[in-house]
C-alpha atoms as a PDB file:
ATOM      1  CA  UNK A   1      -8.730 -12.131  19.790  1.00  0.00           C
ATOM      2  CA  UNK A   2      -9.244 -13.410  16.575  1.00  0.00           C
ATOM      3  CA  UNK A   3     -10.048 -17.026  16.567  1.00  0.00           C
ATOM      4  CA  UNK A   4     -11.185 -17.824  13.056  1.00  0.00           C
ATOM      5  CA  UNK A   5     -11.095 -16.816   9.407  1.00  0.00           C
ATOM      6  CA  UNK A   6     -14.185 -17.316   7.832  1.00  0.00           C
ATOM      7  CA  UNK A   7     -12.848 -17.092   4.050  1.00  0.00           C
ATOM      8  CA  UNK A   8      -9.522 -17.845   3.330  1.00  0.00           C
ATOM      9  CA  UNK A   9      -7.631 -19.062   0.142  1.00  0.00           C
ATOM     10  CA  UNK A  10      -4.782 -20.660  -0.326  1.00  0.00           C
ATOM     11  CA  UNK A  11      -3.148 -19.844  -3.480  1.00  0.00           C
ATOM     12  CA  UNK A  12      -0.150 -21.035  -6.299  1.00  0.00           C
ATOM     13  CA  UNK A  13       0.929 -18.885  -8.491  1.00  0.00           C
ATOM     14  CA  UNK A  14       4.070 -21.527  -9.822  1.00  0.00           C
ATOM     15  CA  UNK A  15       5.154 -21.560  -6.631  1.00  0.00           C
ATOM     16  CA  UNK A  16       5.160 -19.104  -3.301  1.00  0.00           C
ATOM     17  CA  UNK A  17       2.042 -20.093  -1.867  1.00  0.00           C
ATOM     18  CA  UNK A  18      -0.052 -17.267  -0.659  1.00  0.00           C
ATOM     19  CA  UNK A  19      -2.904 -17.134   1.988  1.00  0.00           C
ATOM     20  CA  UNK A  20      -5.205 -14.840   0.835  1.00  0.00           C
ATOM     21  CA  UNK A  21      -7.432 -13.321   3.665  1.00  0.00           C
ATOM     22  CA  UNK A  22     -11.118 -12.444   2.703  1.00  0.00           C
ATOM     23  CA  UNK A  23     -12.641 -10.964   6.253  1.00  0.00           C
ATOM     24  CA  UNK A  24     -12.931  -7.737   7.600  1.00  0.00           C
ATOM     25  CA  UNK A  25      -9.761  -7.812   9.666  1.00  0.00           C
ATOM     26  CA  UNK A  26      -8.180  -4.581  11.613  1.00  0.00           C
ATOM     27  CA  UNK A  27      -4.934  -3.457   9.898  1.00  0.00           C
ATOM     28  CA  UNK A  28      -3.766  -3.584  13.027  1.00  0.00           C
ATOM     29  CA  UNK A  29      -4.115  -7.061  13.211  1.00  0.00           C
ATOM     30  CA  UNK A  30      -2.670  -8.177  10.159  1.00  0.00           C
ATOM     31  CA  UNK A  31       0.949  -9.175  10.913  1.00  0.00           C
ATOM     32  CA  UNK A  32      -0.488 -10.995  14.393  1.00  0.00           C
ATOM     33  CA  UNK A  33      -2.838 -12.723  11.914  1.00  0.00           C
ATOM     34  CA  UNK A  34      -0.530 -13.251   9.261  1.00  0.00           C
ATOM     35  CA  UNK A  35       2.108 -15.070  11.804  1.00  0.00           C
ATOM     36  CA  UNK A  36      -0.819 -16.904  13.070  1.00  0.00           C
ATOM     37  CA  UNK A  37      -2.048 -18.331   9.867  1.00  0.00           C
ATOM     38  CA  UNK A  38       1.372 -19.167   8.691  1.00  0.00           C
ATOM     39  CA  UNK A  39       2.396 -21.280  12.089  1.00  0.00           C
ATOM     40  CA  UNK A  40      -0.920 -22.960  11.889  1.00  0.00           C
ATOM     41  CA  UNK A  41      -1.466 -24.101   8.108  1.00  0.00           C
ATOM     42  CA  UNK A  42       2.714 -24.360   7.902  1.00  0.00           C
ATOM     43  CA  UNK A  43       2.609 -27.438  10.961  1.00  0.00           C
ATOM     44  CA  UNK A  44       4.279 -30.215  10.104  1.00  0.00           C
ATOM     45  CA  UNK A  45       3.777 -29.567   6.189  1.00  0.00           C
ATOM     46  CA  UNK A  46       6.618 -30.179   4.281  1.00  0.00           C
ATOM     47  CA  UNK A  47       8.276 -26.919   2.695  1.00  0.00           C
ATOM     48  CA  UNK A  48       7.295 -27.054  -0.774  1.00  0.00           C
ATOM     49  CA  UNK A  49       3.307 -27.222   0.477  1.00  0.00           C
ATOM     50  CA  UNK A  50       3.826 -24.304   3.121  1.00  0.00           C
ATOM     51  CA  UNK A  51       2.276 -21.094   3.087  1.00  0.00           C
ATOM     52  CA  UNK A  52       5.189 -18.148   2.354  1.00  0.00           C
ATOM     53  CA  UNK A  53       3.241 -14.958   2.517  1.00  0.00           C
ATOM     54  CA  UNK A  54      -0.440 -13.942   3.696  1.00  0.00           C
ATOM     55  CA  UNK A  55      -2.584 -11.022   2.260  1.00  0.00           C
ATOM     56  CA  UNK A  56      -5.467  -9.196   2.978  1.00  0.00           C
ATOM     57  CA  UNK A  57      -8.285  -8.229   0.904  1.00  0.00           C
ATOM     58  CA  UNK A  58     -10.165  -5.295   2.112  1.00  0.00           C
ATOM     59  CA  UNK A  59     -12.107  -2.521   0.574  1.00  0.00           C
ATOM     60  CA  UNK A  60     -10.482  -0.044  -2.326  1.00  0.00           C
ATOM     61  CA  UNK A  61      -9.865   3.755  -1.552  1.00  0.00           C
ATOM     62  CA  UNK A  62      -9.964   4.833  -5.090  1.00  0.00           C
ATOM     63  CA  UNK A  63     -13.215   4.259  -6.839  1.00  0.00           C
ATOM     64  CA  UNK A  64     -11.765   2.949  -9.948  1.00  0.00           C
ATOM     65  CA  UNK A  65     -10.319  -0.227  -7.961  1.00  0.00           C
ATOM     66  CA  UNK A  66     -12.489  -2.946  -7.700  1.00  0.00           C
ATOM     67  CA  UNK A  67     -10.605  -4.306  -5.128  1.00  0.00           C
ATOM     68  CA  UNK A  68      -7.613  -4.105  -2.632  1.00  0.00           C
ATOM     69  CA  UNK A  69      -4.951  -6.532  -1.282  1.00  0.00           C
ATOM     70  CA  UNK A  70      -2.633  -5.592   1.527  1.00  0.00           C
ATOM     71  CA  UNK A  71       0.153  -7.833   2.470  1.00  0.00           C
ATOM     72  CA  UNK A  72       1.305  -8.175   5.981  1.00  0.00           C
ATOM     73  CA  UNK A  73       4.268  -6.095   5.544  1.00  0.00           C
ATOM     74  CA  UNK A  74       2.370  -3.875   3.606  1.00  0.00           C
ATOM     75  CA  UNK A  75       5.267  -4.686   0.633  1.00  0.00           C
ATOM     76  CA  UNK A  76       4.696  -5.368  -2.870  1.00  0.00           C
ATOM     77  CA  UNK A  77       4.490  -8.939  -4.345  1.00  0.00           C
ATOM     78  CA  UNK A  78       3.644  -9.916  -7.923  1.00  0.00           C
ATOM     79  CA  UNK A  79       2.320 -13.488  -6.857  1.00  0.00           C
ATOM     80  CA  UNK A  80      -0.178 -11.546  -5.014  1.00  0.00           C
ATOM     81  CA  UNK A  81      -1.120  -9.974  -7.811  1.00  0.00           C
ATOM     82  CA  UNK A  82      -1.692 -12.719  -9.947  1.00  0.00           C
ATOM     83  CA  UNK A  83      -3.995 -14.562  -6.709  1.00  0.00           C
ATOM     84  CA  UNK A  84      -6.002 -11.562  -6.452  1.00  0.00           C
ATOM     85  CA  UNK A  85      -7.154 -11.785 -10.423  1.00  0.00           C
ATOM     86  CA  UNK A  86      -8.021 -15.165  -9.944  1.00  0.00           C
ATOM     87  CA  UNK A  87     -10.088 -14.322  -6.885  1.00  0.00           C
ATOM     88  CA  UNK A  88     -11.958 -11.269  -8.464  1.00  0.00           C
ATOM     89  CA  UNK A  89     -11.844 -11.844 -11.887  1.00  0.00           C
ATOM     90  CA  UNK A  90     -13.866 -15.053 -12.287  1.00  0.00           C
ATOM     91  CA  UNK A  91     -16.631 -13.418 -13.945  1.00  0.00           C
ATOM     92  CA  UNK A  92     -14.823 -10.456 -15.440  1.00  0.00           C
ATOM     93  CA  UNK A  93     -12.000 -10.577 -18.022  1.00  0.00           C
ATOM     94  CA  UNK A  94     -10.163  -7.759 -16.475  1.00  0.00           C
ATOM     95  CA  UNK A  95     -10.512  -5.166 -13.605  1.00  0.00           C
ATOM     96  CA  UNK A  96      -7.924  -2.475 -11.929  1.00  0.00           C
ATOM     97  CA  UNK A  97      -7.041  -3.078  -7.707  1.00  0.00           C
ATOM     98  CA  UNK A  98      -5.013  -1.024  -5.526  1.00  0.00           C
ATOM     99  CA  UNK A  99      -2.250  -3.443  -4.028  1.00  0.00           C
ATOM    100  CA  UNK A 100      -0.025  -3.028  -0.935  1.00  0.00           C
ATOM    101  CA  UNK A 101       3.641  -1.134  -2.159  1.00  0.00           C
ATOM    102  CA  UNK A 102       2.546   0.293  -5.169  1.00  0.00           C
ATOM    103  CA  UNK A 103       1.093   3.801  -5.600  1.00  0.00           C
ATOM    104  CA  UNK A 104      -0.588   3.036  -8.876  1.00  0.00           C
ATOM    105  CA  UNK A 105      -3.537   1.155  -9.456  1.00  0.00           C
ATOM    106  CA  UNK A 106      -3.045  -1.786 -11.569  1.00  0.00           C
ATOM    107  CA  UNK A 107      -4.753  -3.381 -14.197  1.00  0.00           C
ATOM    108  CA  UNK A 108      -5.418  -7.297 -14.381  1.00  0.00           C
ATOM    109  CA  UNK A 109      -7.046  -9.146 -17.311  1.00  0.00           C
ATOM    110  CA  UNK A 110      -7.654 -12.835 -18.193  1.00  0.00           C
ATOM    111  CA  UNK A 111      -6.150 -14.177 -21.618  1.00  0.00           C
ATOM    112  CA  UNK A 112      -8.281 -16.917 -23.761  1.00  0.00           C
ATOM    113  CA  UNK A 113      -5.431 -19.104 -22.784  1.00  0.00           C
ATOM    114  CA  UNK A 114      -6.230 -19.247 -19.147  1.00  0.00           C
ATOM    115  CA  UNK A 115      -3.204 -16.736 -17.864  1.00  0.00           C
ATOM    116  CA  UNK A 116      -3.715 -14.431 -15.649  1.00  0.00           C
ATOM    117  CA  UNK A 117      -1.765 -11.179 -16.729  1.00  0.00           C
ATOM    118  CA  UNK A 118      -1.438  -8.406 -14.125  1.00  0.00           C
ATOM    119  CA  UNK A 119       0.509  -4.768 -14.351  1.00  0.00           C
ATOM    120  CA  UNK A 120       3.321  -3.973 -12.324  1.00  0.00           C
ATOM    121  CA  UNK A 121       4.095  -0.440 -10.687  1.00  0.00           C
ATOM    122  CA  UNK A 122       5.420   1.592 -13.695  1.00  0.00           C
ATOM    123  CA  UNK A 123       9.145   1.609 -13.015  1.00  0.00           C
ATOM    124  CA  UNK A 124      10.781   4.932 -13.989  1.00  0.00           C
ATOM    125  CA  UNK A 125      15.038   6.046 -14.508  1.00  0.00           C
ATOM    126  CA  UNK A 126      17.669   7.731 -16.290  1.00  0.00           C
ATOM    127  CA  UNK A 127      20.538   6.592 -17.373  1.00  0.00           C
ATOM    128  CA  UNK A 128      22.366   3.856 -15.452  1.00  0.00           C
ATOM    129  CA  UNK A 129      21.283   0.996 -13.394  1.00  0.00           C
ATOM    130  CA  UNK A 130      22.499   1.566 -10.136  1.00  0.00           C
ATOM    131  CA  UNK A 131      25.138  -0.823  -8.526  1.00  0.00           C
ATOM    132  CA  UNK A 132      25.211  -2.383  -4.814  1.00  0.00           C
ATOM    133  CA  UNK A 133      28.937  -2.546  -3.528  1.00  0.00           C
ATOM    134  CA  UNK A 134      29.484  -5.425  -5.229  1.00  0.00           C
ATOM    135  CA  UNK A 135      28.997  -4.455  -8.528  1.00  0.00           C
ATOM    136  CA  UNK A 136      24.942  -6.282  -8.710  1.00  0.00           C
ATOM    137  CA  UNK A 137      22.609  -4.552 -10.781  1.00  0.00           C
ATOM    138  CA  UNK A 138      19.402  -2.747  -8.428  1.00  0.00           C
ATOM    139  CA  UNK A 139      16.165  -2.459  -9.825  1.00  0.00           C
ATOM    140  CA  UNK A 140      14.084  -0.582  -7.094  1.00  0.00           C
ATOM    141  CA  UNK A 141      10.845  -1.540  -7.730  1.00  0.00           C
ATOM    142  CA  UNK A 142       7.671  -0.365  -5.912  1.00  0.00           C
ATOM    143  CA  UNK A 143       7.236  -1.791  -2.260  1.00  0.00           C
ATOM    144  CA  UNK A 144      10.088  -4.370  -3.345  1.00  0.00           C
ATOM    145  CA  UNK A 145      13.588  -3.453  -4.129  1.00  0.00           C
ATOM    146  CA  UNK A 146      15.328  -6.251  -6.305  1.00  0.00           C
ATOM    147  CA  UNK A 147      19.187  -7.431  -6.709  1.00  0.00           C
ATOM    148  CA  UNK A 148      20.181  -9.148  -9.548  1.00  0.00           C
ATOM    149  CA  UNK A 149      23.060 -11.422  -9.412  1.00  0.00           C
ATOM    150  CA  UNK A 150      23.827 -13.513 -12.525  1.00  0.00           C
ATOM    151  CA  UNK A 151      26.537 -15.047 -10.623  1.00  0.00           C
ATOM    152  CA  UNK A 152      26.903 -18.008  -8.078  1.00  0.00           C
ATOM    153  CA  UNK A 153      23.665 -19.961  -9.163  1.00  0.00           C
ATOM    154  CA  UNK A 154      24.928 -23.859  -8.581  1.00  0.00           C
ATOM    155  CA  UNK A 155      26.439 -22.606  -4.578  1.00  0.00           C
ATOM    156  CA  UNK A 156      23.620 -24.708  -2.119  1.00  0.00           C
ATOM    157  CA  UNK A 157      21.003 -23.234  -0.444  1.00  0.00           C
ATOM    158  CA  UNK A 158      23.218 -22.224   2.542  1.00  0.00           C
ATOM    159  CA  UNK A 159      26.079 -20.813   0.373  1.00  0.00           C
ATOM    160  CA  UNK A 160      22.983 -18.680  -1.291  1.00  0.00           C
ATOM    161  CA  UNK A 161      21.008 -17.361   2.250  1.00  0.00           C
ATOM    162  CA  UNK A 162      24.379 -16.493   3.790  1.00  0.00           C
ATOM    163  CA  UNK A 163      25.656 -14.560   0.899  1.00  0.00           C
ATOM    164  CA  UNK A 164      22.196 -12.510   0.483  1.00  0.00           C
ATOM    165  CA  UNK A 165      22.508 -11.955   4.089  1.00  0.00           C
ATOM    166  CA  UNK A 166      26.005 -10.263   3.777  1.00  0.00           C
ATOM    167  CA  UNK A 167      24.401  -8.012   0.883  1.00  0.00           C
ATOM    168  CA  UNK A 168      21.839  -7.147   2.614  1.00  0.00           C
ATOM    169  CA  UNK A 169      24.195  -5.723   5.629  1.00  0.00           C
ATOM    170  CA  UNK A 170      26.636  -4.598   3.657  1.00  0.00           C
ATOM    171  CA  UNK A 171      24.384  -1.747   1.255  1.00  0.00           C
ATOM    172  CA  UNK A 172      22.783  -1.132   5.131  1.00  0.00           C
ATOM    173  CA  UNK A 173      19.069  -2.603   3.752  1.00  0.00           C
ATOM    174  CA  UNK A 174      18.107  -4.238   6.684  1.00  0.00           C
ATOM    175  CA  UNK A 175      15.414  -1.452   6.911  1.00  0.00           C
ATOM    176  CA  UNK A 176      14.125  -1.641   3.638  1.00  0.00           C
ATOM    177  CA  UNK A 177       9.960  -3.122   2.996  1.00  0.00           C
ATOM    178  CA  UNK A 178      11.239  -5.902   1.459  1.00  0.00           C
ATOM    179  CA  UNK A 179      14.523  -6.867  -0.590  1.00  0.00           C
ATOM    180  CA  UNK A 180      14.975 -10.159  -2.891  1.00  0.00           C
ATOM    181  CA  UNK A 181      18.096 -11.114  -3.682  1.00  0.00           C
ATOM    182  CA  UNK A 182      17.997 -13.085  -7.229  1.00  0.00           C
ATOM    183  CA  UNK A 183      20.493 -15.130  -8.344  1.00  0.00           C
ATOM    184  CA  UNK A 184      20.163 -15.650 -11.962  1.00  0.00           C
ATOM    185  CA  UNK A 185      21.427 -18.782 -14.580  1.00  0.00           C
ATOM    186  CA  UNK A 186      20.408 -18.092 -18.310  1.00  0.00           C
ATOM    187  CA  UNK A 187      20.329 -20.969 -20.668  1.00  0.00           C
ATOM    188  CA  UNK A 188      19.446 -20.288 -24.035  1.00  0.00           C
ATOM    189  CA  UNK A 189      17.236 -17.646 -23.599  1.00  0.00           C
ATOM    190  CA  UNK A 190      15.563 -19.084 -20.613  1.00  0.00           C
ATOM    191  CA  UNK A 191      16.291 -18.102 -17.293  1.00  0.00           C
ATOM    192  CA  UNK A 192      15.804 -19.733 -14.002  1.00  0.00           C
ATOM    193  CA  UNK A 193      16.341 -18.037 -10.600  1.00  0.00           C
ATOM    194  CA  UNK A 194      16.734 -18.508  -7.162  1.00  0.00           C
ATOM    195  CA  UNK A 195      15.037 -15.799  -5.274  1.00  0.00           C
ATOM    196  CA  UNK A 196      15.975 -15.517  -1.687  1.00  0.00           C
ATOM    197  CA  UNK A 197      12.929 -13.196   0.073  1.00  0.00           C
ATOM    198  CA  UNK A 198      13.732 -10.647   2.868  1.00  0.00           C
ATOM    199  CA  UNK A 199      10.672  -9.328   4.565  1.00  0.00           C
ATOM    200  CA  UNK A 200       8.242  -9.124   7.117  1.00  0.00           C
ATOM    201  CA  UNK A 201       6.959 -12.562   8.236  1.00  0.00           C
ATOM    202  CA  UNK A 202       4.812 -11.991  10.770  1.00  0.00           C
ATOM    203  CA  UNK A 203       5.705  -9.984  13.551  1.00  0.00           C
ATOM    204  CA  UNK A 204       9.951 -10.171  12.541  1.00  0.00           C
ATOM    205  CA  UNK A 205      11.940 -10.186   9.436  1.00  0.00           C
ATOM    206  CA  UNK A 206      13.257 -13.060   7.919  1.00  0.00           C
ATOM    207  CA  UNK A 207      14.876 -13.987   4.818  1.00  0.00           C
ATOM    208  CA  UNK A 208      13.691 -16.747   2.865  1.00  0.00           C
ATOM    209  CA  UNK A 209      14.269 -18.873  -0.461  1.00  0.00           C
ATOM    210  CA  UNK A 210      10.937 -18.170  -2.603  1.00  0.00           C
ATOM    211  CA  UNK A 211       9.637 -21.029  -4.912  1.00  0.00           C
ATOM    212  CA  UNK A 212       8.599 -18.376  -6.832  1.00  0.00           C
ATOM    213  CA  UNK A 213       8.430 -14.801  -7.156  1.00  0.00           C
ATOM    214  CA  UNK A 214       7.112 -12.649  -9.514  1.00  0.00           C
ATOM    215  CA  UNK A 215       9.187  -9.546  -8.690  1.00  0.00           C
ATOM    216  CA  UNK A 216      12.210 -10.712  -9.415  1.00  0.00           C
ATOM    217  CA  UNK A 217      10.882 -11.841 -13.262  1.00  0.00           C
ATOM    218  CA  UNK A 218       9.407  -8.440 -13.694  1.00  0.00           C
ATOM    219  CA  UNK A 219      12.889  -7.116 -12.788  1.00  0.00           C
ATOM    220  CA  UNK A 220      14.913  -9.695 -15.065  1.00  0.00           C
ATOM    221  CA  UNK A 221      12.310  -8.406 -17.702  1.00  0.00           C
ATOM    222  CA  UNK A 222      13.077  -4.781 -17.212  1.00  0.00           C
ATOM    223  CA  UNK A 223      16.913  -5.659 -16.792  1.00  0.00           C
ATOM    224  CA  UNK A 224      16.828  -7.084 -20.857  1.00  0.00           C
ATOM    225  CA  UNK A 225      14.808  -4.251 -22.011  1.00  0.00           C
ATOM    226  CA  UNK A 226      16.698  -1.868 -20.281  1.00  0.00           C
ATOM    227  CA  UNK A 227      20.031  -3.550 -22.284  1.00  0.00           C
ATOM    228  CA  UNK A 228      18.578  -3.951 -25.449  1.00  0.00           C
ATOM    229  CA  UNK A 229      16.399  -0.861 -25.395  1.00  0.00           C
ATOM    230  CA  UNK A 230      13.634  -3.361 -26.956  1.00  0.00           C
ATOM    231  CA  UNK A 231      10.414  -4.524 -25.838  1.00  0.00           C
ATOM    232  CA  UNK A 232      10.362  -7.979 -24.419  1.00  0.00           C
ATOM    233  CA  UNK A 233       7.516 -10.460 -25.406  1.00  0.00           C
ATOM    234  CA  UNK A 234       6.624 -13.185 -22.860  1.00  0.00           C
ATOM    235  CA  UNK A 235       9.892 -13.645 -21.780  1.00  0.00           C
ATOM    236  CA  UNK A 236      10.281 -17.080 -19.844  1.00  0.00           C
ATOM    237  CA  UNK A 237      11.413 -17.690 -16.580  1.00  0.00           C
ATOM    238  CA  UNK A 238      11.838 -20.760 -14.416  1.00  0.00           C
ATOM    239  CA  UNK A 239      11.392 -20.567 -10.978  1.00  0.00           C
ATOM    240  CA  UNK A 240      12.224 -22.924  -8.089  1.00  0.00           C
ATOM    241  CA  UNK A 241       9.170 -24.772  -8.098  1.00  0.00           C
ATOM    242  CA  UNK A 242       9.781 -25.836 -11.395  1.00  0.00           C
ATOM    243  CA  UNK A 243       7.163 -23.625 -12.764  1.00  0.00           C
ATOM    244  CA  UNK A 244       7.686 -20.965 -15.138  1.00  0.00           C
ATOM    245  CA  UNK A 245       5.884 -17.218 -14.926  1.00  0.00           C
ATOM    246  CA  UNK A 246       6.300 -14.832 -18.103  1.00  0.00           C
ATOM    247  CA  UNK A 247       7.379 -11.293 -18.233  1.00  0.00           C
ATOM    248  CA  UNK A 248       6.316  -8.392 -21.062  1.00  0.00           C
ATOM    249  CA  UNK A 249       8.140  -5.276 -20.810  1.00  0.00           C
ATOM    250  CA  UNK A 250       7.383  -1.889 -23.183  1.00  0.00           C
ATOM    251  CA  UNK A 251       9.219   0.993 -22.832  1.00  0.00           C
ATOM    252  CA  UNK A 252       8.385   4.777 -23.859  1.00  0.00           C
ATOM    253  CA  UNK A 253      11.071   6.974 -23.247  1.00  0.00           C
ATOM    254  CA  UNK A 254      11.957   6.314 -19.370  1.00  0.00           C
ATOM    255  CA  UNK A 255       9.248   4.333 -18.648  1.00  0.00           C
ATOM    256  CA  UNK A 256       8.579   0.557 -18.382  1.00  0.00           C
ATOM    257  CA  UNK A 257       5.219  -0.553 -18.890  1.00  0.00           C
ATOM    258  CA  UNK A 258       5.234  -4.478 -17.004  1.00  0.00           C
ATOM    259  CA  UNK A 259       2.942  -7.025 -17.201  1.00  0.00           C
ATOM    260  CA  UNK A 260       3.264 -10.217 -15.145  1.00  0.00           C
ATOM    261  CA  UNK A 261       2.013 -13.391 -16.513  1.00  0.00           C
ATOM    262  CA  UNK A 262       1.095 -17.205 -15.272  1.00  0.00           C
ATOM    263  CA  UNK A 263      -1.132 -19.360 -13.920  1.00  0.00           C
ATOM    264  CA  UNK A 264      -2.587 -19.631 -10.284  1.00  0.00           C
ATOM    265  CA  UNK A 265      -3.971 -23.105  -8.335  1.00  0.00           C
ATOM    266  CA  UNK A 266      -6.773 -22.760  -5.992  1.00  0.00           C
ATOM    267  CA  UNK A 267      -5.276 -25.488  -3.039  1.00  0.00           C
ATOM    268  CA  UNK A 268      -8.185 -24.243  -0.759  1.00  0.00           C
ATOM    269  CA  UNK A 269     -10.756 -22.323  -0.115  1.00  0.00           C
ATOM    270  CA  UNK A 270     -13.338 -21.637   3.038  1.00  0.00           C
ATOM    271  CA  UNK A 271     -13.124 -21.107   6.490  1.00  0.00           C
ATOM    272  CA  UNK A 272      -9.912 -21.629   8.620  1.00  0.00           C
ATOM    273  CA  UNK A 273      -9.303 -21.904  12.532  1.00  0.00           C
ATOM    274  CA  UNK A 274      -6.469 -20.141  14.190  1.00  0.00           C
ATOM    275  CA  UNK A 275      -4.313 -22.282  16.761  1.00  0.00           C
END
């Protein structure tokens, strides 16, 4: 058994704290691991300094990556993204990695303002959004599927969970790699969100409120684009923590070209003993 990491880093990216897992660990191992790390570091922390999603780094199959992250689940998460740039990109200004849910490999470059700006899977349609039952908009992206509800934003964090849940169950995605459910304010032409996360945590699904999650602002970002049939430009948007990320969307014909954009905290970084 696996009693210690020897690198680990703990990671925020505005929020949604990621343990990022440097040692050559068995993919077999990683959701043990993963559930490990998270009950250890999480102890008696409160929630806002908790760890919400581990990774793996491990070694690229295509030789034009650099570098590969795998998240437990194996799903897709933008956050992750953004950690693994700041990670591998400290003496580079940009690099591609192969990441976890997407079958594309994606490019990550540092700005001169200190951003890290990563590429999302290419998301591809025709036509209309798709609905759930309820009439929310579904933007399937790679290894994450998000739901967009610009509705119900000021209900309290129970209200929220329970009504995700009943989405969730009721368009049968209790399956799925992962599923946010967003709900969305706008104000201005800012807008903040309240992510709620359904994955695999560990060794069992769960579904939990993000502080942040850069998914779900890629998806608002291909959501306004998709309306307008424009390019968007840095578009802001809060997130729980308080924090904003940034989303750029270009389209060419059906495609949407996504970068992801913020800055990422190094809370820790070195060895690590499991419990």
């Amino acid at each position: 058994m696996i009693t210690k990491i020897k690198k680990l880093y703990i990671c925020y990216p505005s929020g949604n704290i990621n343990a990022i897992v440097e040692d050559n660990i068995p993919k077999r191992d990683y959701s043990s691991v993963a559930e490990r790390i998270i009950n250890t570091y999480n102890k008696n922390k409160p929630v806002e300094d908790q760890v919400e999603q581990v990774a793996f780094i491990d070694k690229p199959t295509n030789k034009k990556a650099i570098s590969s992250l795998s998240l437990s689940g194996n799903e897709f998460s933008g956050n992750a993204v953004l950690c693994l740039g700041t990670l591998k990109l400290k003496n580079k200004k940009e690099g591609k990695f192969q990441i976890s849910g997407s079958k594309q490999i994606l490019k990550i470059f540092k700005d001169d303002n200190g951003f890290i700006n990563g590429k999302m899977p290419m998301f591809e349609f025709e036509g209309k959004i798709n609905q759930t039952k309820e009439g929310y908009q579904i933007i399937p992206l790679q290894g994450i599927t998000q739901i967009l509800v610009f509705k119900n934003f000021d209900k309290n964090d129970l209200w929220l969970k329970n009504e995700a849940q009943k989405i969730i169950k009721n368009n049968g995605l209790e399956k799925s790699l992962a599923v946010v459910i967003d709900f969305i304010n706008k104000e201005n032409n800012i807008f903040k969100i309240k992510p709620y996360v359904y994955f695999r945590k560990g060794l069992v699904y769960e579904l939990l409120r993000e502080t942040a999650c850069g998914s779900a602002t890629t998806a608002i970002g291909i959501y306004l684009s998709f309306l307008t049939n424009k390019s968007i430009q840095y578009q802001k948007v809060v997130q729980p923590s308080g924090d904003s990320l940034y989303i750029s969307v270009g389209k060419i014909n059906n495609q949407f070209e996504s970068y992801l954009s913020g800055k990422v905290k190094i809370l820790y970084q070195g060895p690590f003993d499991l419990n």
